[in-house]
C-alpha atoms as a PDB file:
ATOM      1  CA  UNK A   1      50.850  74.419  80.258  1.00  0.00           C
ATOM      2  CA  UNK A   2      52.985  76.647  81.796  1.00  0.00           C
ATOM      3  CA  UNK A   3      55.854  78.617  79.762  1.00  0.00           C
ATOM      4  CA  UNK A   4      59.434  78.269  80.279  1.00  0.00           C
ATOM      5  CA  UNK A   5      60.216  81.740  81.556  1.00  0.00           C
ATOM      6  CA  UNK A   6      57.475  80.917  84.486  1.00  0.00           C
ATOM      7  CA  UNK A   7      59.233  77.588  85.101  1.00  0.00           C
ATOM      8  CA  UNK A   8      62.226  79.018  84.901  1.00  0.00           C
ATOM      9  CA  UNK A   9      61.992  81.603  87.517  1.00  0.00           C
ATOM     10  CA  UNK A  10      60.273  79.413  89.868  1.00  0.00           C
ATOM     11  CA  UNK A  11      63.358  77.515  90.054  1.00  0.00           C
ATOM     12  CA  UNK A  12      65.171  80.011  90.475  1.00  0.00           C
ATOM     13  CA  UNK A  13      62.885  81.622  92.983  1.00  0.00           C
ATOM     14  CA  UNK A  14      62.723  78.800  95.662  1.00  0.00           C
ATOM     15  CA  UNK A  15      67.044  78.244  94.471  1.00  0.00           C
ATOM     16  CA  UNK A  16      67.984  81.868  95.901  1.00  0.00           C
ATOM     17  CA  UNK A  17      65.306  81.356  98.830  1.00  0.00           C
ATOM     18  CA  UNK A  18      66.833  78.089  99.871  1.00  0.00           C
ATOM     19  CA  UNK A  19      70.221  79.864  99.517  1.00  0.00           C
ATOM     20  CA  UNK A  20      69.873  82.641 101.440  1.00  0.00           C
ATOM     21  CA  UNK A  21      67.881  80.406 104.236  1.00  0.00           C
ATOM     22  CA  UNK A  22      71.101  78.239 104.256  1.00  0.00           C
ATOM     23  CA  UNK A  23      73.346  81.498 104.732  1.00  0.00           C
ATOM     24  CA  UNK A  24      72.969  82.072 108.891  1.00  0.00           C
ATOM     25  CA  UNK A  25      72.855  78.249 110.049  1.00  0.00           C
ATOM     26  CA  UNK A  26      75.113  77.162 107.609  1.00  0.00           C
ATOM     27  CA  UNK A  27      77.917  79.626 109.348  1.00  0.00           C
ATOM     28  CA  UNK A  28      76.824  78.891 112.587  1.00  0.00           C
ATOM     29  CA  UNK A  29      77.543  75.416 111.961  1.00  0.00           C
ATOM     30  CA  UNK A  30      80.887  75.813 110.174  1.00  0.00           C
ATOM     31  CA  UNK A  31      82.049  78.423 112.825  1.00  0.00           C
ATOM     32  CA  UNK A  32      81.094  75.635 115.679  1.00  0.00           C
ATOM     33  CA  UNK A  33      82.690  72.776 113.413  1.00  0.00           C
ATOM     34  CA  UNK A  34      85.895  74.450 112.752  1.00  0.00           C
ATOM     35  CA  UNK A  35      86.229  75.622 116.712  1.00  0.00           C
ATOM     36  CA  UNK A  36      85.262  72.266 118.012  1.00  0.00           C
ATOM     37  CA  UNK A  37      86.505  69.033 118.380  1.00  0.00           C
ATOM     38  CA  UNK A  38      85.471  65.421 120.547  1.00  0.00           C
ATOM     39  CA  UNK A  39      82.406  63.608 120.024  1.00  0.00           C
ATOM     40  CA  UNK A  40      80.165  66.593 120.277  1.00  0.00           C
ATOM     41  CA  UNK A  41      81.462  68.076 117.378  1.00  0.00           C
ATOM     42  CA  UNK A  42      81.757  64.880 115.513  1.00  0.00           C
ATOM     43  CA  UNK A  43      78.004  64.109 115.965  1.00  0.00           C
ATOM     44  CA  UNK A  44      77.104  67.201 114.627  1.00  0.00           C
ATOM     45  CA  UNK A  45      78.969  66.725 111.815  1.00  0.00           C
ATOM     46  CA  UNK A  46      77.268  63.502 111.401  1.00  0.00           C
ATOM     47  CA  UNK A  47      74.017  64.816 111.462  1.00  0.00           C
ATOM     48  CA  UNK A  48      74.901  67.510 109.201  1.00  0.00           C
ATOM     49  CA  UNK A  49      76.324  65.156 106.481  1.00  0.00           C
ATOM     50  CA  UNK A  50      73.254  62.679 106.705  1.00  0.00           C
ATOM     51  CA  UNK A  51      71.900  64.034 103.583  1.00  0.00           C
ATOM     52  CA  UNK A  52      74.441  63.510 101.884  1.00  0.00           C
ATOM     53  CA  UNK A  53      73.937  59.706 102.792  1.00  0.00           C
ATOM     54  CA  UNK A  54      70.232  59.201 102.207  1.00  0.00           C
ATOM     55  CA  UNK A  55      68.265  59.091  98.858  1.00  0.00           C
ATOM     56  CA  UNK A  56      66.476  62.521  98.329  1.00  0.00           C
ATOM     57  CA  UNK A  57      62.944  60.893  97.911  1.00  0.00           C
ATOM     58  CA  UNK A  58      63.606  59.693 101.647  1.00  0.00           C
ATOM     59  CA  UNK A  59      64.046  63.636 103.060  1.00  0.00           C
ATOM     60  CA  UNK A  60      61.156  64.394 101.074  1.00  0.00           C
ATOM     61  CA  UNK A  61      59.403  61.755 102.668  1.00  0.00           C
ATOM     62  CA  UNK A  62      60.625  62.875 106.416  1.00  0.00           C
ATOM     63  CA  UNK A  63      59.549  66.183 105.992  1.00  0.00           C
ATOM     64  CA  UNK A  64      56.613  65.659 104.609  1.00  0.00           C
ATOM     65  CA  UNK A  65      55.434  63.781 107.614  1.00  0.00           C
ATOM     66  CA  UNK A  66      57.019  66.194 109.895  1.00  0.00           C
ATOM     67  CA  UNK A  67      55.280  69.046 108.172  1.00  0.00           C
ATOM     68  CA  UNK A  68      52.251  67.602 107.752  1.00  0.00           C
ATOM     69  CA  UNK A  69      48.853  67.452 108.971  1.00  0.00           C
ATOM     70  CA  UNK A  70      49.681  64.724 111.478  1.00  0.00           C
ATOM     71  CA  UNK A  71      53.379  65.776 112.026  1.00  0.00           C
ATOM     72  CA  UNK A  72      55.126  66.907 115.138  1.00  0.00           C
ATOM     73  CA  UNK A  73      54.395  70.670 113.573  1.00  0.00           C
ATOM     74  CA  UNK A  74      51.626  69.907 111.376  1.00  0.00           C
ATOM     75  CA  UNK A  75      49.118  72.202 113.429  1.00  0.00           C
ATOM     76  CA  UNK A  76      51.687  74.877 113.114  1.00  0.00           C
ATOM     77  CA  UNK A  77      52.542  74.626 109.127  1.00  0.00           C
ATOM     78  CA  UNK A  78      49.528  73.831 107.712  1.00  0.00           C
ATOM     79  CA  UNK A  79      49.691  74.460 104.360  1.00  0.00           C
ATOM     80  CA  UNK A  80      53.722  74.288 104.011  1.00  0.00           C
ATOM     81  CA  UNK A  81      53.966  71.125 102.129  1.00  0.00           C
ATOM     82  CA  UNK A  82      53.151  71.155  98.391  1.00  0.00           C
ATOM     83  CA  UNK A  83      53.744  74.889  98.269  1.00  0.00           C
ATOM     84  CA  UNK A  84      56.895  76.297  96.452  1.00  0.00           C
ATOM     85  CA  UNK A  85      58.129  77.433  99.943  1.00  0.00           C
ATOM     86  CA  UNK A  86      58.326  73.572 100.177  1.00  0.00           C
ATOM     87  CA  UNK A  87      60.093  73.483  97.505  1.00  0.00           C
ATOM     88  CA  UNK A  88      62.973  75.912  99.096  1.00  0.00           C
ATOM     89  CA  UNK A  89      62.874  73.972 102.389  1.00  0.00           C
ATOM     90  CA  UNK A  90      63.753  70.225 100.583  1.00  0.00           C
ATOM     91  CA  UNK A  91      66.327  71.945  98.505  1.00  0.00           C
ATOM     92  CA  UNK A  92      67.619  73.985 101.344  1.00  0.00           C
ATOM     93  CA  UNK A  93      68.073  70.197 103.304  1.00  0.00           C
ATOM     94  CA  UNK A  94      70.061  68.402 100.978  1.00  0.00           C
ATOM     95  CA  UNK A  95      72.078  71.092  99.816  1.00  0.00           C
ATOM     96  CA  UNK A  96      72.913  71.945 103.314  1.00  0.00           C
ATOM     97  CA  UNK A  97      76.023  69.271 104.100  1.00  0.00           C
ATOM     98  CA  UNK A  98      77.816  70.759 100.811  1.00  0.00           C
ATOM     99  CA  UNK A  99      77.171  74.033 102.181  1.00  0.00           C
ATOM    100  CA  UNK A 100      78.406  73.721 105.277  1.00  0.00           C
ATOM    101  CA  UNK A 101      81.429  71.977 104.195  1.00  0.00           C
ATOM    102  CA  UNK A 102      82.125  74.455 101.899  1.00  0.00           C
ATOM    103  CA  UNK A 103      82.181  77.259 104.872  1.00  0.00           C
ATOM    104  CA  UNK A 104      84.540  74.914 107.188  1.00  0.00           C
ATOM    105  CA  UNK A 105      87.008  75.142 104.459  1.00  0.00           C
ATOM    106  CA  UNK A 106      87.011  79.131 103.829  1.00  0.00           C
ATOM    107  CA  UNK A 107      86.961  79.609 107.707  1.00  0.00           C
ATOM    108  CA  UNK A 108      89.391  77.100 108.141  1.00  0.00           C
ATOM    109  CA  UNK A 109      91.816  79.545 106.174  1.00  0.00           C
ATOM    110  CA  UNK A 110      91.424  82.284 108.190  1.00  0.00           C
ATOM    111  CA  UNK A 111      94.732  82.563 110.586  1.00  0.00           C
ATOM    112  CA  UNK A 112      93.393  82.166 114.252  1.00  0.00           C
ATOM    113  CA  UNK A 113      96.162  84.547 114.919  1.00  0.00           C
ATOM    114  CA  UNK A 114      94.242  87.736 113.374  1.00  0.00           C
ATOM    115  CA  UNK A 115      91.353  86.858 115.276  1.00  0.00           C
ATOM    116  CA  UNK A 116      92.969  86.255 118.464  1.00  0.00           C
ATOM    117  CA  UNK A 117      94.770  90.034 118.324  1.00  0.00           C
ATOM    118  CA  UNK A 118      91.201  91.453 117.596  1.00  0.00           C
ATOM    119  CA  UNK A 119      90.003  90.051 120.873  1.00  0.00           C
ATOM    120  CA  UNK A 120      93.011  91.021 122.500  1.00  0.00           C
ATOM    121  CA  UNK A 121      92.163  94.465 121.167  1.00  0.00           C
ATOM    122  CA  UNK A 122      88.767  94.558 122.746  1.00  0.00           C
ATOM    123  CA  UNK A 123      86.976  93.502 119.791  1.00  0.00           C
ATOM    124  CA  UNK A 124      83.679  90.873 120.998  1.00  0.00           C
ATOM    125  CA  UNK A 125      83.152  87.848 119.487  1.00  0.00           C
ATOM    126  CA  UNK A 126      80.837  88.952 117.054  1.00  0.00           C
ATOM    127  CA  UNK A 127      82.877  91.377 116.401  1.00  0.00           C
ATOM    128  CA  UNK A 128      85.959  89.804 115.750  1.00  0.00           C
ATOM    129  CA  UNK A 129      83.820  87.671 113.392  1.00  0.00           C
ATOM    130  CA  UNK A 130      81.962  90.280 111.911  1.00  0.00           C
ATOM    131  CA  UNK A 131      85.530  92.682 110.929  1.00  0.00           C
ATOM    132  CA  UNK A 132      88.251  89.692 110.701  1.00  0.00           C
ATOM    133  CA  UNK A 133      87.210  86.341 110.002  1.00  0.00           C
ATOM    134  CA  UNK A 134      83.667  87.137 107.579  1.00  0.00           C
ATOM    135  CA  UNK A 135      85.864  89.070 104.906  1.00  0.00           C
ATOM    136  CA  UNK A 136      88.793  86.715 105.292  1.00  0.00           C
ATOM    137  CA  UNK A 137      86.657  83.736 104.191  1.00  0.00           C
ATOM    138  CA  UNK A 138      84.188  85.870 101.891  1.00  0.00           C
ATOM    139  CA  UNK A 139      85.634  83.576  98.579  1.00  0.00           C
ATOM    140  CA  UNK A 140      84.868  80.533 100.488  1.00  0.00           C
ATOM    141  CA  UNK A 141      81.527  81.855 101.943  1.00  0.00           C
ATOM    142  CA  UNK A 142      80.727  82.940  98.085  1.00  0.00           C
ATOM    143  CA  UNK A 143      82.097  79.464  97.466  1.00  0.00           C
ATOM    144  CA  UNK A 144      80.086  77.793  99.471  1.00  0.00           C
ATOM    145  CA  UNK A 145      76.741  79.870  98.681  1.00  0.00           C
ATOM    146  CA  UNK A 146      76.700  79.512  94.652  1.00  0.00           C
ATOM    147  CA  UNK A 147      77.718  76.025  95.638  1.00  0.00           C
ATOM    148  CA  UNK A 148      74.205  75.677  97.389  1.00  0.00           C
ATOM    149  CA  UNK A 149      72.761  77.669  94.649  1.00  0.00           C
ATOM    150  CA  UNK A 150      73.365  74.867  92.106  1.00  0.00           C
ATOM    151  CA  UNK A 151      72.141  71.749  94.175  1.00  0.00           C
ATOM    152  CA  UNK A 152      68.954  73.549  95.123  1.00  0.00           C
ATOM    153  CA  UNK A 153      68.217  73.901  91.725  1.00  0.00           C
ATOM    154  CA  UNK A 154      68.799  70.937  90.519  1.00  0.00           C
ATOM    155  CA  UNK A 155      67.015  68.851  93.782  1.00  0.00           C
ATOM    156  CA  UNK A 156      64.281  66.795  92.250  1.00  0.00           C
ATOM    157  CA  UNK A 157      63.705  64.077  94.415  1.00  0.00           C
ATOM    158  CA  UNK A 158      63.052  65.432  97.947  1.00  0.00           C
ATOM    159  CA  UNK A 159      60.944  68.690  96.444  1.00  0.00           C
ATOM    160  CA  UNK A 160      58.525  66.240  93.974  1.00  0.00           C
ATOM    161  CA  UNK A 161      57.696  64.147  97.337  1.00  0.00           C
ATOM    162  CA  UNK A 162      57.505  67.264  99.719  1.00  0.00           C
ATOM    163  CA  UNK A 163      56.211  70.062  97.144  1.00  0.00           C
ATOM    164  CA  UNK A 164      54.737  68.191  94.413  1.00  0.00           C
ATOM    165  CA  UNK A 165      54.457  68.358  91.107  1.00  0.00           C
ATOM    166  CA  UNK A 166      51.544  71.206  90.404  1.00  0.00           C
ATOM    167  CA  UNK A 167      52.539  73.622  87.418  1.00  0.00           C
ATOM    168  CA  UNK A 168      52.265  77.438  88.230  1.00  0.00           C
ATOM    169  CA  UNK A 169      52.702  76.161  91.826  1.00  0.00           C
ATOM    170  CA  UNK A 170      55.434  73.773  92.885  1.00  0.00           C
ATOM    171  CA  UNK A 171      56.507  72.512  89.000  1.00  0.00           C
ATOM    172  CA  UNK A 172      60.235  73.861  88.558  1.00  0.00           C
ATOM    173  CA  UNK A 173      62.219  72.426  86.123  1.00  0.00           C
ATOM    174  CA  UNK A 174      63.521  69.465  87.098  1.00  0.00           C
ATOM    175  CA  UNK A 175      60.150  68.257  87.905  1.00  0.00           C
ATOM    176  CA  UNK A 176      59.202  69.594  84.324  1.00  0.00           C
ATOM    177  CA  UNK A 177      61.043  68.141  82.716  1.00  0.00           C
ATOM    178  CA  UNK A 178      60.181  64.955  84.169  1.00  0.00           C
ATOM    179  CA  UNK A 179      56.939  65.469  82.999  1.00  0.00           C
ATOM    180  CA  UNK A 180      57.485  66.306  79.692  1.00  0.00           C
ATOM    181  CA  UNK A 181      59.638  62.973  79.340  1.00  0.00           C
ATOM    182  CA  UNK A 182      56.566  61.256  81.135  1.00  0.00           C
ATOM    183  CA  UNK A 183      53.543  62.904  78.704  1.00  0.00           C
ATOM    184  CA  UNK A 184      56.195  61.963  75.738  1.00  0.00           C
ATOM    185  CA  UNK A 185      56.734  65.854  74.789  1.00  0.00           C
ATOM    186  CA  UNK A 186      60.586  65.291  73.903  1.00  0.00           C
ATOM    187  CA  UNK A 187      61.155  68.853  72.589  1.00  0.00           C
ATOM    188  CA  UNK A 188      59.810  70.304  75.516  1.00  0.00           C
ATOM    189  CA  UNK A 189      62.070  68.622  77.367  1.00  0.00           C
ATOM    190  CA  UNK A 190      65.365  69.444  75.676  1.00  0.00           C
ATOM    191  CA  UNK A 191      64.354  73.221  75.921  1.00  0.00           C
ATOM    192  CA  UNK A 192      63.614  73.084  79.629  1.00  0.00           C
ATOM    193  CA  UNK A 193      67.031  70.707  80.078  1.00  0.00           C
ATOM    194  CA  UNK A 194      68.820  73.384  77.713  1.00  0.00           C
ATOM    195  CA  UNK A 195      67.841  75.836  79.793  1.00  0.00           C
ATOM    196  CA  UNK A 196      69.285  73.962  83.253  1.00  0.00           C
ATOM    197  CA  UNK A 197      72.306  73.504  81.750  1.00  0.00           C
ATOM    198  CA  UNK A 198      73.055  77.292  80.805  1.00  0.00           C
ATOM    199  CA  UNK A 199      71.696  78.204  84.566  1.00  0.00           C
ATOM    200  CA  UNK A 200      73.478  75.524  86.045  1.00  0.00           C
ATOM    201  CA  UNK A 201      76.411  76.217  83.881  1.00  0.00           C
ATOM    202  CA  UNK A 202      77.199  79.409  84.495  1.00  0.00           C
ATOM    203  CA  UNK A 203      76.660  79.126  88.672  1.00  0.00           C
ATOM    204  CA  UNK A 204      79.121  76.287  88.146  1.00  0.00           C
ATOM    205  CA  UNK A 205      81.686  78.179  86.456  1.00  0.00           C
ATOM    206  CA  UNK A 206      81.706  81.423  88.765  1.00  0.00           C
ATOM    207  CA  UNK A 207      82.229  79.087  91.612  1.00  0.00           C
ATOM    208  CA  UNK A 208      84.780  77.036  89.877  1.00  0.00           C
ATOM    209  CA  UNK A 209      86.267  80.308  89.590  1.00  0.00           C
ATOM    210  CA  UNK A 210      86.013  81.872  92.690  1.00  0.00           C
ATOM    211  CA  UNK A 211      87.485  78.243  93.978  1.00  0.00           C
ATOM    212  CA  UNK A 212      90.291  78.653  91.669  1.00  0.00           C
ATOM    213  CA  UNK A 213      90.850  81.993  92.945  1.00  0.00           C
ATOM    214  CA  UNK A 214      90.759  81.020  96.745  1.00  0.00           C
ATOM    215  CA  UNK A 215      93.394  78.552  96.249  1.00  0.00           C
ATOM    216  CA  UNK A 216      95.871  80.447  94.425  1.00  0.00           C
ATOM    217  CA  UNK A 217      95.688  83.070  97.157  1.00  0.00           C
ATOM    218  CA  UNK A 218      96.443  80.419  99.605  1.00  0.00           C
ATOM    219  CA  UNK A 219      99.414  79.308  97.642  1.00  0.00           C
ATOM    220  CA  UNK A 220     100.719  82.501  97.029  1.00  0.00           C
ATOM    221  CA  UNK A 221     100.122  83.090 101.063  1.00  0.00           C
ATOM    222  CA  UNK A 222     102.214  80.058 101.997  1.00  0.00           C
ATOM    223  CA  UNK A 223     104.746  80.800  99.351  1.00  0.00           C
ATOM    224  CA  UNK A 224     105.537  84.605 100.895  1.00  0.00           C
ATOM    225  CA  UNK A 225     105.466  82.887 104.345  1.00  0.00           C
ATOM    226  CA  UNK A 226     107.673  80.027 103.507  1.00  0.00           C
END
């Protein structure tokens, strides 16, 4: 049987991968969502949120058969599914829509204004981005990041259908202590659960606070404008 620590950092392992996968496409998306409007931008958003609408044993189930051997990719991922990349990838899915929604409301902070007088300056795109808008909306983006952090790891149902349930492998500790409830080891499974809650805990309460944060800044912002 595996010990706790190994569980434990599993977790966290494919967590902080799925995380920092979610980072790039998650901006990309916000950026494109808070530029955009019409029915382009509101099927995106659509398709973005659908997570958020189906059960997580149903993603699982998705990518499983589009990873898999006889999946539209299958010949070019052998191997992916019940691995803990796997693991990363279903977490990284459904914690996606909260991500992204998270990064539409820091961008949506930012004041146009400063980045329109960076491209007025000469400043590209990217750059504008990159110098103006990026450490405008770095609470939100932190936000939004921890915020992904958390779901990942606590995603059971999509990562026991697409990575399994194999200890040392693909067993983190939701799916652990699932198992320990199923093989009747009780006290195995308030340690494990103990140990969610600290993780999950404390992720919970540095966002809470950098939320808190974010918003008071706004309110002082309006108040000196007002």
């Amino acid at each position: 049987m595996e010990s706790i620590l190994d569980i434990t950092l599993l977790s966290l392992q494919s967590s902080l991968v799925a995380t920092l996968g979610m980072l790039v496409p998650a901006l990309l998306v916000a950026s494109y969502l808070v530029r955009s409007q019409g029915r382009l931008a509101f099927a995106v958003d659509l398709m973005v949120s659908m997570p958020l609408a189906l059960p997580p044993v149903a993603i699982g189930f998705v990518l499983l058969w589009f990873f898999g051997a006889t999946g539209p990719l299958g010949s070019l991922t052998e191997g992916l599914a019940f691995s803990w990349f796997a693991m990363s990838i279903a977490s990284a899915v459904v914690a996606f829509p909260l991500v992204v929604r998270a990064f539409v409301t820091g961008l949506a902070e930012v004041d146009p204004r400063l980045v329109f007088a960076a491209r007025n300056l000469g400043a590209s795109r990217f750059r504008a981005a990159w110098d103006v808008t990026l450490p405008l909306a770095k609470r939100g983006i932190a936000a939004g990041l921890l915020l992904g952090f958390i779901r990942s790891f606590a995603e059971f149902g999509a990562t026991i259908v697409f990575a399994g349930n194999i200890p040392g492998e693909t067993q983190g500790l939701p799916s652990a202590i699932f198992s320990r409830i199923s093989a009747g080891d009780f006290s195995s499974a308030w340690v494990l659960a103990a140990v969610s809650v600290t993780i999950g805990g404390v992720a919970l309460a540095i966002h809470n606070r950098l939320v808190s944060s974010y918003r008071n800044r706004g309110a002082a912002g309006i108040r000196s404008n007002g």
